[in-house]
N, C-alpha and C. Protein backbone atom coordinates (compact mmCIF):
# COMPACT_ATOMS: atom_id res chain seq x y z
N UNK A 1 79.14 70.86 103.76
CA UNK A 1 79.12 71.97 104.70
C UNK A 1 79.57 71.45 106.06
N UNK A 2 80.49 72.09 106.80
CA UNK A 2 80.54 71.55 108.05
C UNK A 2 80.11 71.54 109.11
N UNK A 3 78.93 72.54 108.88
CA UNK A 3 78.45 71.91 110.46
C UNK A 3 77.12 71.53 109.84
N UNK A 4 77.11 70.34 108.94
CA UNK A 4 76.23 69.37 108.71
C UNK A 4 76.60 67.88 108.61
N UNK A 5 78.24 68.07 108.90
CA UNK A 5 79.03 66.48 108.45
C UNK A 5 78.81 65.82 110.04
N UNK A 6 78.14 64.69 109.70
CA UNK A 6 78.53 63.74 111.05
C UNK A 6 80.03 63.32 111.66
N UNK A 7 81.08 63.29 111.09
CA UNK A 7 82.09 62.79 111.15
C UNK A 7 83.17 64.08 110.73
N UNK A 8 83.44 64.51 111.80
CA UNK A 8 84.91 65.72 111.40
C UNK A 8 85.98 65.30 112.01
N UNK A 9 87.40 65.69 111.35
CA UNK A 9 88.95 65.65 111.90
C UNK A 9 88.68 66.77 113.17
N UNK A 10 90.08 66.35 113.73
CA UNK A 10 90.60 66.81 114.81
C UNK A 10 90.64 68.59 114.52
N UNK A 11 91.09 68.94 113.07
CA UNK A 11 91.12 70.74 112.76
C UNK A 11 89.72 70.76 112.60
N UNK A 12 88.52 70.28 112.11
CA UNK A 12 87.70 70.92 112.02
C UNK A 12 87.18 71.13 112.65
N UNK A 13 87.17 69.98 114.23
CA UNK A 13 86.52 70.37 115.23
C UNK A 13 87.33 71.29 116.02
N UNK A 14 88.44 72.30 116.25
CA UNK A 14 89.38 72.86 116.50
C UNK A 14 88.73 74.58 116.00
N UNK A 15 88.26 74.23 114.95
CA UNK A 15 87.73 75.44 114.13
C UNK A 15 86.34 76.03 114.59
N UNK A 16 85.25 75.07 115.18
CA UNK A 16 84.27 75.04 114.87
C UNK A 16 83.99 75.00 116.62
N UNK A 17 84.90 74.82 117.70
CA UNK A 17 84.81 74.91 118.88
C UNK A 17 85.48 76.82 118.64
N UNK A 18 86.56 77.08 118.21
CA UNK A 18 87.05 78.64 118.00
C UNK A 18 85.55 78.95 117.88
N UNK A 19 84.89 79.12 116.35
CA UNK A 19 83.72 79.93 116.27
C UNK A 19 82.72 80.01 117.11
N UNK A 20 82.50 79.03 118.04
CA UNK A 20 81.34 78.79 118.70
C UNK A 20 81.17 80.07 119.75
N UNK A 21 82.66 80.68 119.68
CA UNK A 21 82.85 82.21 121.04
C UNK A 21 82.25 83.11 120.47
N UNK A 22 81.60 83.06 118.81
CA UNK A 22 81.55 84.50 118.89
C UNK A 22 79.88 84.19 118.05
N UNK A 23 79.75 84.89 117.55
CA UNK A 23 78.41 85.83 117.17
C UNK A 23 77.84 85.59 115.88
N UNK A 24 77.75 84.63 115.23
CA UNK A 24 78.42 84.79 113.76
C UNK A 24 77.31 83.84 113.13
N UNK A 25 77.04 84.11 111.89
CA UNK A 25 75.91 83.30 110.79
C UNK A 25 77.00 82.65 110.18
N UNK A 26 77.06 82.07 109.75
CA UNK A 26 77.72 80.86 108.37
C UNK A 26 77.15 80.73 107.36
N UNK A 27 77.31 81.41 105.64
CA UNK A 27 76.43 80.77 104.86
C UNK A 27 77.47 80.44 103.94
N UNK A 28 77.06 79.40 103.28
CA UNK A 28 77.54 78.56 102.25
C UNK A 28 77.45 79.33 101.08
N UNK A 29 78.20 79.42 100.27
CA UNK A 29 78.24 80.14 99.17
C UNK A 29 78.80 79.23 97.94
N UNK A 30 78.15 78.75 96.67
CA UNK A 30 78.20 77.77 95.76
C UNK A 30 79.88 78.80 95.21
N UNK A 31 80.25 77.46 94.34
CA UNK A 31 81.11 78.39 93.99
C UNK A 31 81.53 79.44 92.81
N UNK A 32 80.67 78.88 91.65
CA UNK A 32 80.08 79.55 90.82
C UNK A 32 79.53 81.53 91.40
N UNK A 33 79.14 81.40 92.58
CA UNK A 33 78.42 82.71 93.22
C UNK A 33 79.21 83.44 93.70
N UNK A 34 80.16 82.98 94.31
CA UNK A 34 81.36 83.39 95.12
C UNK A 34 82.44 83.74 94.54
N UNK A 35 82.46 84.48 93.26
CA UNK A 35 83.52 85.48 92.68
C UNK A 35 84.43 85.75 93.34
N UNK A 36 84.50 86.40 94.60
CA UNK A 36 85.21 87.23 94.85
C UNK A 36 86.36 86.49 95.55
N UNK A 37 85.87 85.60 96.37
CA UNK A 37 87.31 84.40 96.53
C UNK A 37 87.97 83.72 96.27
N UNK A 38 86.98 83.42 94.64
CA UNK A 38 87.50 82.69 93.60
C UNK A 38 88.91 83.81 93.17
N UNK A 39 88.64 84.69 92.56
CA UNK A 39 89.45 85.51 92.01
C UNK A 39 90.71 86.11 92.89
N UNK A 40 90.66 85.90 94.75
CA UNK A 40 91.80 86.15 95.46
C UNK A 40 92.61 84.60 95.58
N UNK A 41 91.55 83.71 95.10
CA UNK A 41 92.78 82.47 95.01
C UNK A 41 93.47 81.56 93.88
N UNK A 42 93.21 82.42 93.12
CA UNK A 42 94.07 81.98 92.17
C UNK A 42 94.69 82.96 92.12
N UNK A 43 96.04 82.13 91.75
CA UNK A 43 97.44 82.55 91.47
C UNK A 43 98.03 83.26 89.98
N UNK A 44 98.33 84.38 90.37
CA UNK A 44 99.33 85.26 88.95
C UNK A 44 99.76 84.24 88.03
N UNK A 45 99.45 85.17 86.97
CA UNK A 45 99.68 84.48 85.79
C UNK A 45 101.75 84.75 85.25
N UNK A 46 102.04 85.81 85.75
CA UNK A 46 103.41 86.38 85.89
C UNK A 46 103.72 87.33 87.48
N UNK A 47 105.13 86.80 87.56
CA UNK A 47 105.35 87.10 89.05
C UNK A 47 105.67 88.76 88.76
N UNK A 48 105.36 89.45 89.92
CA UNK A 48 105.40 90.64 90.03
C UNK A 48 106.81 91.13 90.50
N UNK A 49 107.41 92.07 89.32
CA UNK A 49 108.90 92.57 89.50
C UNK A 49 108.74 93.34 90.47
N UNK A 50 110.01 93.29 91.02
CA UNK A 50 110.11 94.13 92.98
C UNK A 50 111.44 94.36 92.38
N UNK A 51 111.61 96.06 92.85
CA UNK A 51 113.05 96.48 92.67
C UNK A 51 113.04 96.75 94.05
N UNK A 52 114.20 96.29 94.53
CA UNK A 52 114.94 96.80 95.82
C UNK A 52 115.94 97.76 95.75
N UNK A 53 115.94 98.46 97.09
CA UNK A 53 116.79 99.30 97.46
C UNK A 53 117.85 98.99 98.54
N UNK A 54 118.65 98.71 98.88
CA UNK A 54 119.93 98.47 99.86
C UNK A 54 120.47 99.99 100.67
N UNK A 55 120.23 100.20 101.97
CA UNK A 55 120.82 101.24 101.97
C UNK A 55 122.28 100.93 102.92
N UNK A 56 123.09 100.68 102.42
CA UNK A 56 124.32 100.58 103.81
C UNK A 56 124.31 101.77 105.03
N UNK A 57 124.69 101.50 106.28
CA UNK A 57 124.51 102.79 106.53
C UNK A 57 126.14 102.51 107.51
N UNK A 58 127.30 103.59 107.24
CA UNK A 58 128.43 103.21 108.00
C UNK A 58 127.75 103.49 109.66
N UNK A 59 128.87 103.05 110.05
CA UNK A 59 129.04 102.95 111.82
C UNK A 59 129.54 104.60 112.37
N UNK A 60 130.09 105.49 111.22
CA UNK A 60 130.34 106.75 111.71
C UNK A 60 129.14 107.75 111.11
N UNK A 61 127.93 107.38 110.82
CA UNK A 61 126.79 108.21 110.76
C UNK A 61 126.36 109.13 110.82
N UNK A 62 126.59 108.91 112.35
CA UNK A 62 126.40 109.79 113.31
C UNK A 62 127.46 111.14 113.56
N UNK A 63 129.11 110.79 112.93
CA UNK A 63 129.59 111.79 112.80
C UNK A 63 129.56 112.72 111.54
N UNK A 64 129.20 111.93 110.53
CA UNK A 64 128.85 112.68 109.37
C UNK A 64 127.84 113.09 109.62
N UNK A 65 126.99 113.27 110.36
CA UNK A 65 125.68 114.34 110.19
C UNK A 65 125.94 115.29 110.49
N UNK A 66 126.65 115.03 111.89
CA UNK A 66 127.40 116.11 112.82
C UNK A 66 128.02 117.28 112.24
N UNK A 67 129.35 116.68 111.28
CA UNK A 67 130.02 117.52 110.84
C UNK A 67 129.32 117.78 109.47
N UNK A 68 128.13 117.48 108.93
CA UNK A 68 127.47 118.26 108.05
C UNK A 68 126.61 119.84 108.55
N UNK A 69 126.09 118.87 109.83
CA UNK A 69 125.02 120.04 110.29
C UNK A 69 126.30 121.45 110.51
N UNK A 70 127.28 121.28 110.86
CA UNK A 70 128.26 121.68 111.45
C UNK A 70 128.56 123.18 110.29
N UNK A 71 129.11 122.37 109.20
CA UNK A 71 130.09 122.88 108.02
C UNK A 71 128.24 123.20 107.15
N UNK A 72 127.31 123.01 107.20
CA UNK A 72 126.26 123.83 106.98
C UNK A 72 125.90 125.60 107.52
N UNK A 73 126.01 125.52 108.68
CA UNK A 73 125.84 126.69 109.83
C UNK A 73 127.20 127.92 109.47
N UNK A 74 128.30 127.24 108.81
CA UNK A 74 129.70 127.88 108.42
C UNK A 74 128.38 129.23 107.77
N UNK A 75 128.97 130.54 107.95
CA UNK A 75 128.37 131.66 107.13
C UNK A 75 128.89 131.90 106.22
N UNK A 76 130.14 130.86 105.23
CA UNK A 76 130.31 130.77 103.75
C UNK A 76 129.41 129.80 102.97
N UNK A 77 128.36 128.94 104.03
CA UNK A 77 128.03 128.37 103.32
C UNK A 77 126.34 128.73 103.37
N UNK A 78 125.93 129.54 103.86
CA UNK A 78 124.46 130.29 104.40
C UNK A 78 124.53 131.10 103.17
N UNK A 79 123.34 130.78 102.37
CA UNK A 79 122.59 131.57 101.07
C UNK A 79 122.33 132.98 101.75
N UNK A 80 121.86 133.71 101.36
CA UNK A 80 121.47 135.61 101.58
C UNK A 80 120.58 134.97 101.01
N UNK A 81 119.50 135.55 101.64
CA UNK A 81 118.10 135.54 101.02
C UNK A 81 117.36 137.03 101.60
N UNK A 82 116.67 137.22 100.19
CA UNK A 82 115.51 138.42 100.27
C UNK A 82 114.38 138.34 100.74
N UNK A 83 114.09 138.36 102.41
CA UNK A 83 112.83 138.41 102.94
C UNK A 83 112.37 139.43 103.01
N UNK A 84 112.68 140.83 102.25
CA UNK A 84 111.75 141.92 102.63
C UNK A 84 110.40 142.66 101.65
């Protein structure tokens, strides 16, 4: 446990001057008891497939939206709809 070792490195005393700012209990936990960190540190048994997506996006963007929003608003291209 470390703050029972007579003799610590340079990180542990680094660590243990950090904690001293705040508020805090320390308990030792065997490791047998301590499930739950056991089980976040070990490592996958198979790596996890990641599909990616790429989106290019051209440099004229900004004019294709334009002339979408544009040639949208055209009243050949405005649906009739029945709001009554």
């Amino acid at each position: 446990h470390i703050l029972n070792q007579k003799d610590l490195n340079m990180r542990q005393r680094r660590w243990l001057e950090l904690l001293s700012y705040y508020d805090c209990e320390i308990r030792y936990h065997p490791r047998k008891e301590n499930v739950v960190a056991d089980a976040l540190s070990r490592k996958e048994r198979e790596p996890l497939r990641v599909r990616a997506f790429v989106m290019t996006i051209g440099l004229d963007l900004h004019k294709q939206i334009l002339n979408a929003q544009t040639e949208a608003k055209k009243l050949k291209n405005i649906k009739k709809e029945d709001v009554g």
